[in-house]
Structures are given as C-alpha cells and as structure tokens.
Protein backbone atom coordinates (compact mmCIF):
# COMPACT_ATOMS: atom_id res chain seq x y z
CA UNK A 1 92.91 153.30 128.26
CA UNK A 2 91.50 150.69 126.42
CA UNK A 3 88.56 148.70 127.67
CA UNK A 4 88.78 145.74 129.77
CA UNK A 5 86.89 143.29 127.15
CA UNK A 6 89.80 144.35 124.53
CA UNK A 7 92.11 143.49 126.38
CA UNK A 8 91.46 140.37 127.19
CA UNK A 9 90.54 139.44 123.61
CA UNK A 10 94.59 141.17 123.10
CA UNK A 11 95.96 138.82 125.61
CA UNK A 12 93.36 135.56 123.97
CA UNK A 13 95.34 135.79 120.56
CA UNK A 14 98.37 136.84 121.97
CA UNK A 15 98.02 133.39 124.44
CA UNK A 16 98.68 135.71 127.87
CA UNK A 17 98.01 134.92 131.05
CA UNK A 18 94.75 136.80 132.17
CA UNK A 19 95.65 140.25 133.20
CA UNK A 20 98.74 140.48 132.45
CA UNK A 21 98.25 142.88 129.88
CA UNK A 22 96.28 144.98 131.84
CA UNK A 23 98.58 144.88 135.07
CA UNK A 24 101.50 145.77 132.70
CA UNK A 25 99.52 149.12 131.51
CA UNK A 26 98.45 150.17 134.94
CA UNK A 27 101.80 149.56 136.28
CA UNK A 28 103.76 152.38 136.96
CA UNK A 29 107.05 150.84 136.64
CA UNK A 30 108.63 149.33 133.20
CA UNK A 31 106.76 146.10 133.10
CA UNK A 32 107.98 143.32 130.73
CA UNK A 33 105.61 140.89 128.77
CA UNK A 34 106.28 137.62 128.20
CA UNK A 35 104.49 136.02 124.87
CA UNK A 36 104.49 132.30 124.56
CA UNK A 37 105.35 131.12 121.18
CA UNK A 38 104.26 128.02 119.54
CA UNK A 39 101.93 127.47 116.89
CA UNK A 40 98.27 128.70 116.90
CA UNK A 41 96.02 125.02 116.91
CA UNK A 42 92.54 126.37 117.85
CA UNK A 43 92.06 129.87 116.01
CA UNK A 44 88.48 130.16 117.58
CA UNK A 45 90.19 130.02 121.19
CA UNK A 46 93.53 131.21 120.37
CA UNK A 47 95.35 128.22 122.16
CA UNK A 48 98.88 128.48 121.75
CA UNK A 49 100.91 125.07 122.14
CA UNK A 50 104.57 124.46 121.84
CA UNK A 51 106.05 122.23 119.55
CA UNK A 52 106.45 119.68 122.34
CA UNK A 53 102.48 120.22 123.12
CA UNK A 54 101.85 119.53 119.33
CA UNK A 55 103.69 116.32 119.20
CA UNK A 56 101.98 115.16 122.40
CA UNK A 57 98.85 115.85 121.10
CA UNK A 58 98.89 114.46 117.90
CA UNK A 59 100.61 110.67 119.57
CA UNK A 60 97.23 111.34 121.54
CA UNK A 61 95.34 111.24 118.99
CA UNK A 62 96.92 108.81 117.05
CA UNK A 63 96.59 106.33 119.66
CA UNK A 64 93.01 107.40 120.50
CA UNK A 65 92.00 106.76 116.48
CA UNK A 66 94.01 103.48 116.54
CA UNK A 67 91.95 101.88 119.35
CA UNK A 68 88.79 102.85 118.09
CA UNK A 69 89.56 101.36 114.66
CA UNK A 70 90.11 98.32 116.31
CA UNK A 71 86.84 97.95 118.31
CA UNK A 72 85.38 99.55 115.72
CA UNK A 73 86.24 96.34 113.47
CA UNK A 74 85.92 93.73 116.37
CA UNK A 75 82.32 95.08 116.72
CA UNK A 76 81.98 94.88 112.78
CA UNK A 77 83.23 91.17 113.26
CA UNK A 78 81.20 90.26 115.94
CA UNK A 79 77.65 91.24 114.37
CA UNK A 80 78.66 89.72 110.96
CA UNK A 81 79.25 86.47 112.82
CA UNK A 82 76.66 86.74 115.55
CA UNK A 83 78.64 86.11 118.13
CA UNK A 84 78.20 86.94 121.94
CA UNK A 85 81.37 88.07 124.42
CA UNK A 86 82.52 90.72 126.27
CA UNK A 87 85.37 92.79 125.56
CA UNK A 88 86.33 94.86 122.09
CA UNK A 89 89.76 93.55 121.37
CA UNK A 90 91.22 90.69 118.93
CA UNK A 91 92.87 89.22 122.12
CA UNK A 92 88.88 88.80 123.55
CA UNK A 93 87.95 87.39 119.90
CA UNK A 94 90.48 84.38 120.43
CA UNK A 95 90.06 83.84 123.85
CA UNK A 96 86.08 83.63 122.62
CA UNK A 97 86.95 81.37 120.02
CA UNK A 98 89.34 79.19 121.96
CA UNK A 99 86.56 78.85 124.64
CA UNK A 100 83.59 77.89 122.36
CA UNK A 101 85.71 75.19 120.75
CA UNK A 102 86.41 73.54 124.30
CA UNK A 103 82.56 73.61 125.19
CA UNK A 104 81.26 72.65 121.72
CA UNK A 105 83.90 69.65 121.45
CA UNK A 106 82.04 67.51 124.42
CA UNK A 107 78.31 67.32 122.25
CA UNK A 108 78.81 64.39 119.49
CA UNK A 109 82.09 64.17 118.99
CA UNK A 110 82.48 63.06 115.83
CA UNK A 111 79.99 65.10 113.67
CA UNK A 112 80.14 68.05 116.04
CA UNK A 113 84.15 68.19 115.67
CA UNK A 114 83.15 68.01 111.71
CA UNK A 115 81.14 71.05 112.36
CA UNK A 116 83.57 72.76 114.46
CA UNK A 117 87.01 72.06 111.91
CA UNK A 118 84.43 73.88 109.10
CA UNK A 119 82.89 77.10 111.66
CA UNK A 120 87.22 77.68 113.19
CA UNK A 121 88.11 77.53 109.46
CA UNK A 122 85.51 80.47 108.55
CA UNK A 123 86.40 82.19 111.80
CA UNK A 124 90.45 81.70 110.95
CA UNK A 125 90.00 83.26 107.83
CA UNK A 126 87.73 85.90 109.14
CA UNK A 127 90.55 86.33 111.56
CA UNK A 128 93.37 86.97 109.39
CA UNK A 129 91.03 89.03 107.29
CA UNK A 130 90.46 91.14 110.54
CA UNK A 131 94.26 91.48 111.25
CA UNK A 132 95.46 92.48 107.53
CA UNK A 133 92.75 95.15 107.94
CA UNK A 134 94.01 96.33 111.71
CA UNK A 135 97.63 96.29 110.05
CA UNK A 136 96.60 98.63 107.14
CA UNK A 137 95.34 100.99 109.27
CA UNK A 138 98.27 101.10 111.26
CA UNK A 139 100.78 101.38 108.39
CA UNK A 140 97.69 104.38 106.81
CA UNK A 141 98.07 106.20 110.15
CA UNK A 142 102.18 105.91 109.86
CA UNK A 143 101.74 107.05 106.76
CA UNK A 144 99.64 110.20 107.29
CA UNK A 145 102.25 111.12 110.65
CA UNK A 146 105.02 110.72 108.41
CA UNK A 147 103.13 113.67 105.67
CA UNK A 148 102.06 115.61 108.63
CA UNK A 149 105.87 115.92 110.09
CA UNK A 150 106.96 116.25 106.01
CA UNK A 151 104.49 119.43 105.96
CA UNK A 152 105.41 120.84 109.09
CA UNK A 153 109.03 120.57 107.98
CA UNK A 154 108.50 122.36 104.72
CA UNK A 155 106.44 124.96 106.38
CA UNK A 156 109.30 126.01 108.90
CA UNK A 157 111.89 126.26 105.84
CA UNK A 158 109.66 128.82 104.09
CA UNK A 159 111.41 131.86 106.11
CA UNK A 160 110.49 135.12 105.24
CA UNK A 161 107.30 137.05 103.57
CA UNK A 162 105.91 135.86 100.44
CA UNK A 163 103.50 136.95 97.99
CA UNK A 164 101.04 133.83 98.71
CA UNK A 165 99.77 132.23 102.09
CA UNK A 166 102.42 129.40 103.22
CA UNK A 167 99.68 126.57 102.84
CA UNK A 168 99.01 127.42 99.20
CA UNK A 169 102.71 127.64 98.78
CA UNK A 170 103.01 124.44 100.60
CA UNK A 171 100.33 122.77 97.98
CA UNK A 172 102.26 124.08 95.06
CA UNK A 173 105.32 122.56 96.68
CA UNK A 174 103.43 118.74 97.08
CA UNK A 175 102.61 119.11 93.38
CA UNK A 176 105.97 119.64 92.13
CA UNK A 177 107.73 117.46 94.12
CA UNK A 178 107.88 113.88 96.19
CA UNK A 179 109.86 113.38 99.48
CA UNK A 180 110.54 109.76 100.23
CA UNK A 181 113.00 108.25 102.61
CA UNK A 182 115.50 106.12 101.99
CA UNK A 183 117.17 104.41 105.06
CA UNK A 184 117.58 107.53 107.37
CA UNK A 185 118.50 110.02 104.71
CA UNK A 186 115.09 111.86 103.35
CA UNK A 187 115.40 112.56 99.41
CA UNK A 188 113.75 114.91 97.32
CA UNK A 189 112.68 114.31 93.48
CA UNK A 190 111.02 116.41 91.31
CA UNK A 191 109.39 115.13 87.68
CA UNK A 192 110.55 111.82 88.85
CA UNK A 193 114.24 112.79 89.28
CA UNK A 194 116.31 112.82 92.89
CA UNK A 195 117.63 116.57 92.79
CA UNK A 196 121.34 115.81 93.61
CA UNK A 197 124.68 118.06 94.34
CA UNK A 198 125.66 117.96 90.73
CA UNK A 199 129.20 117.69 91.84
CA UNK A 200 128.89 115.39 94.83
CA UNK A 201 125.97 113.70 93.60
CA UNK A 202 124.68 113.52 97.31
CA UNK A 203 120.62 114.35 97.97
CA UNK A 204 119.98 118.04 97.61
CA UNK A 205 119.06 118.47 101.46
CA UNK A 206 114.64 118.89 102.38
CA UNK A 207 115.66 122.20 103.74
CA UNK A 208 117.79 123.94 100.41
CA UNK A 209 115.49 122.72 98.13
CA UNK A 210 112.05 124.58 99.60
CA UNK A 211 114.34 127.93 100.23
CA UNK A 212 115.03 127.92 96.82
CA UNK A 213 111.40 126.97 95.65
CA UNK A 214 110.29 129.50 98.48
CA UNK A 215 112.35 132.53 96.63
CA UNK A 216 109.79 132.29 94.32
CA UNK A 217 107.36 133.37 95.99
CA UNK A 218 109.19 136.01 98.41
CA UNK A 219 107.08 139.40 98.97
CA UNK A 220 107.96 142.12 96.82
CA UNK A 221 109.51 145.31 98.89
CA UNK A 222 106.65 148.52 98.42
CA UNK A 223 108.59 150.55 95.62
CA UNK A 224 110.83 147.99 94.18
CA UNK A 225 110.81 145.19 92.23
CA UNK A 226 111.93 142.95 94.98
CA UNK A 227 114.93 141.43 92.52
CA UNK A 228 118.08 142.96 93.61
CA UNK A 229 120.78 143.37 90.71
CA UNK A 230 119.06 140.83 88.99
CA UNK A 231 116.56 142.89 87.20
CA UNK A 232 113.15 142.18 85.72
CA UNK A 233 109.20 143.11 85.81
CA UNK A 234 107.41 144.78 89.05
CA UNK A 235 105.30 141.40 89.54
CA UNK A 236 106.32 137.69 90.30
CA UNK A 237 110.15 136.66 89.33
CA UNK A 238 112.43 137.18 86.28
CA UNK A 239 113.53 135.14 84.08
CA UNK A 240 117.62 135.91 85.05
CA UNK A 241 116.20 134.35 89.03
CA UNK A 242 114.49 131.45 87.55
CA UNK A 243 117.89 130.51 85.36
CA UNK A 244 119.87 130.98 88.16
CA UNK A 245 117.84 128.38 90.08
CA UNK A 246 117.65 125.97 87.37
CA UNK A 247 121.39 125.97 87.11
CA UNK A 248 121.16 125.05 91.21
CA UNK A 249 118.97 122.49 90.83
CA UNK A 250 120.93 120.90 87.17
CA UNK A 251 118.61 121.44 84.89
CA UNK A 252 120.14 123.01 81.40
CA UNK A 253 118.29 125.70 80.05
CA UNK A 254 116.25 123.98 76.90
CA UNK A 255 116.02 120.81 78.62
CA UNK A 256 112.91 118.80 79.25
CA UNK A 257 113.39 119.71 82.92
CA UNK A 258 113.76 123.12 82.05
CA UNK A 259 110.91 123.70 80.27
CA UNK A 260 108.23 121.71 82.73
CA UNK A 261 110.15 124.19 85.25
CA UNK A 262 109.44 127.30 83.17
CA UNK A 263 106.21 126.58 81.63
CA UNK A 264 104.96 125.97 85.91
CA UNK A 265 106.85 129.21 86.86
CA UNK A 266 104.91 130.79 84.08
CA UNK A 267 101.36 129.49 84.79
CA UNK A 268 101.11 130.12 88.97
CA UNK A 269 103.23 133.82 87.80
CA UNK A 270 106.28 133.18 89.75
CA UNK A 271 107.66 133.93 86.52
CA UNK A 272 107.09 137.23 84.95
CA UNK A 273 109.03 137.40 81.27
C-alpha cells in the first residue's frame, strides 16, 4: 500500500479532495474517482481552477492593478504639487481643487484671483496630464487581456502531442504571425498578409490556421516516421507536408511567401529535406 504522505502529494497534483484517494484504495467496493479538470495556475500548490475560476481571477486582478495605478499616480501628483487632502482618487483631486479655489478667492481679490487663474491653470494641465496617463493604462491593461485570451486561444487549438513544449510552440507561432481584430471578426496575417480562403476570400479562421502550423510540430510515433503516405526523413517534417500546407495557406511554391515559409521551416527543423 503506498504511504500516506504519497498519497496525498497523488491527490495535491491530481487537485483531489483529501482522502479520497486513500478511501478509494481501502474501499472494498469499486470506488470511482472524480478528477477536476481545469488548468494548473500554482504548480508549487497544484491548484487546479476551471476556466470560469481563471477568468474570475484574472478580472480580479485586473481591477486590483487598475486601482492601484490610479492612487499610485494621485499620490505621484500630490507630492509633486505639495498638496494636502485625504482620499487617493482624481474625484478627491477636484473636489480638493474646487475647495481651495473657494477659500483662496476671499484674501485680495484682485491679485489673489491673478494668482489663483495662473496655480488652476498649472493644476488643469497637470490634470489632464494625470488623466491621459490613467487612460493609457487602461487601454495597456485592455491590451495585455486581449494577448492573454489570444494565447490561451492558440494554446487550446494545439491538440495533440508535439515534438516541442506548447509555450515554445506558442512563441514560434507570435513570431510568424499577427492576430488583430477587425469589428467582431478576428483575422490572422502572416509576413504582413491576411491568410484568406483563396476561393472565398473570407479570413482563414484563428483556429485552422494554428492546427495547420501545429502539424508541424506533431510528435513522431516510436518506430515511424510520423508522416503517413506522405513520406520523408525520421526527424521534423518533409518537404511533400510543408507543400501541401503552403498550397492551404496560397502561397505558390517559389514565391516570396514560399520561401520565408521554407527557409523558417528549415531553421527551427520542422522541415527535414
């Protein structure tokens, strides 16, 4: 029987409930295990989350990076001005400056009011210099959501074993190729190009286009050459594959497009010739 310290480190990774494992071994009747599936986040603690869980999280933490951007820039704002108020927000930084104006306006009108239109001016434009800098980290943190669902996307269409971990895969993907959106349809270029239906001329769906990048890379059966019919070296692909996938994706064989295609295949050996 295996010790009880194994076991729970079985049921850690495997993201069991605590002696479950252990019940279901000293049981004497058929006993079945439920595994939770989800992705792996902490690999030190084997927490498994679903994909619900994930997208929880990382709103979470979006907002939680979002606020403390913004005080962290109020606060920023506030020593560079040496001002004094309470709160961390750019509503408490107007209210502030609303509220000194009123009080300062009563002491000698006329060349305090001079000295007031100047100090609102600086603190206007420090304002608006505030705000463009709260609304670029909003639009950076967009931006990095939008790459982290991209990712995750690309990383579920790589079915199968491959030859290569899915992240470097992943990287080699990012390098060959740009996903943009345009409207609500996502499109996929590569060398500059949109990769279109050559007969429909409609975007080359997110999802075809890494299945056929991921064949590629798919793990090569122990005693074959992992090709099929199609023929070719022990290692990597052949060159019959990586034709056949050019033709797919349009590009003629001697074109420009071909040959960035091969000479890539060629120098990360997903192309064996």
């Amino acid at each position: 029987m295996l010790e009880a310290n194994t076991m729970t480190k079985i049921e850690s990774i495997l993201g069991m409930e605590g002696g479950a494992l252990k019940e279901a071994i000293e049981s004497d009747d058929s006993k079945e295990i439920t595994i939770p599936t989800g992705e792996f986040v902490d690999t030190s603690t084997h927490q498994v989350f679903s994909n619900d869980q994930l997208q929880t999280r990382e709103d979470s933490l979006k907002r939680t990076h979002e606020k403390a951007g913004a005080e962290m820039l109020v606060k920023k704002f506030k020593n560079d001005n040496n001002l004094e108020f309470d709160g961390k927000t750019i509503e408490h930084l107007r209210a502030f400056d609303k509220e000194q104006i009123l009080k300062d306006a009563g002491k000698e009108p006329t060349e305090r009011i001079k000295e007031l239109e100047t100090k609102n001016g600086k603190l206007v434009s420090s304002v608006a210099d505030w705000e463009s800098k709260h609304d670029t980290l909003l639009a950076s943190n967009s931006i990095a959501d939008t790459k982290r669902k991209t990712d995750g996307d690309i990383l579920g269409f790589m079915e199968g074993e491959f030859s290569i971990n899915k992240n470097d895969m992943l990287t080699i993907f990012n390098s060959r190729h740009d996903v943009s959106m345009e409207g609500e349809t996502r499109i996929v270029s590569r060398n500059g190009a949109k990769l279109e239906d050559s007969k429909t001329f409609e975007p080359i769906g997110l999802g075809d286009v890494v299945a056929e990048f991921a064949k590629g890379y798919a793990k090569i059966p122990d005693g074959g050459n992992g090709n099929g019919n199609e023929g070719g070296g022990t290692g990597g692909g052949n060159l019959a594959a990586f034709n056949k996938r050019q033709v797919a994706a349009g590009n003629n064989e001697g074109s420009e497009a071909y040959m960035k295609e091969y000479n890539l295949a060629i120098s990360d050996k997903t192309l064996v010739v």
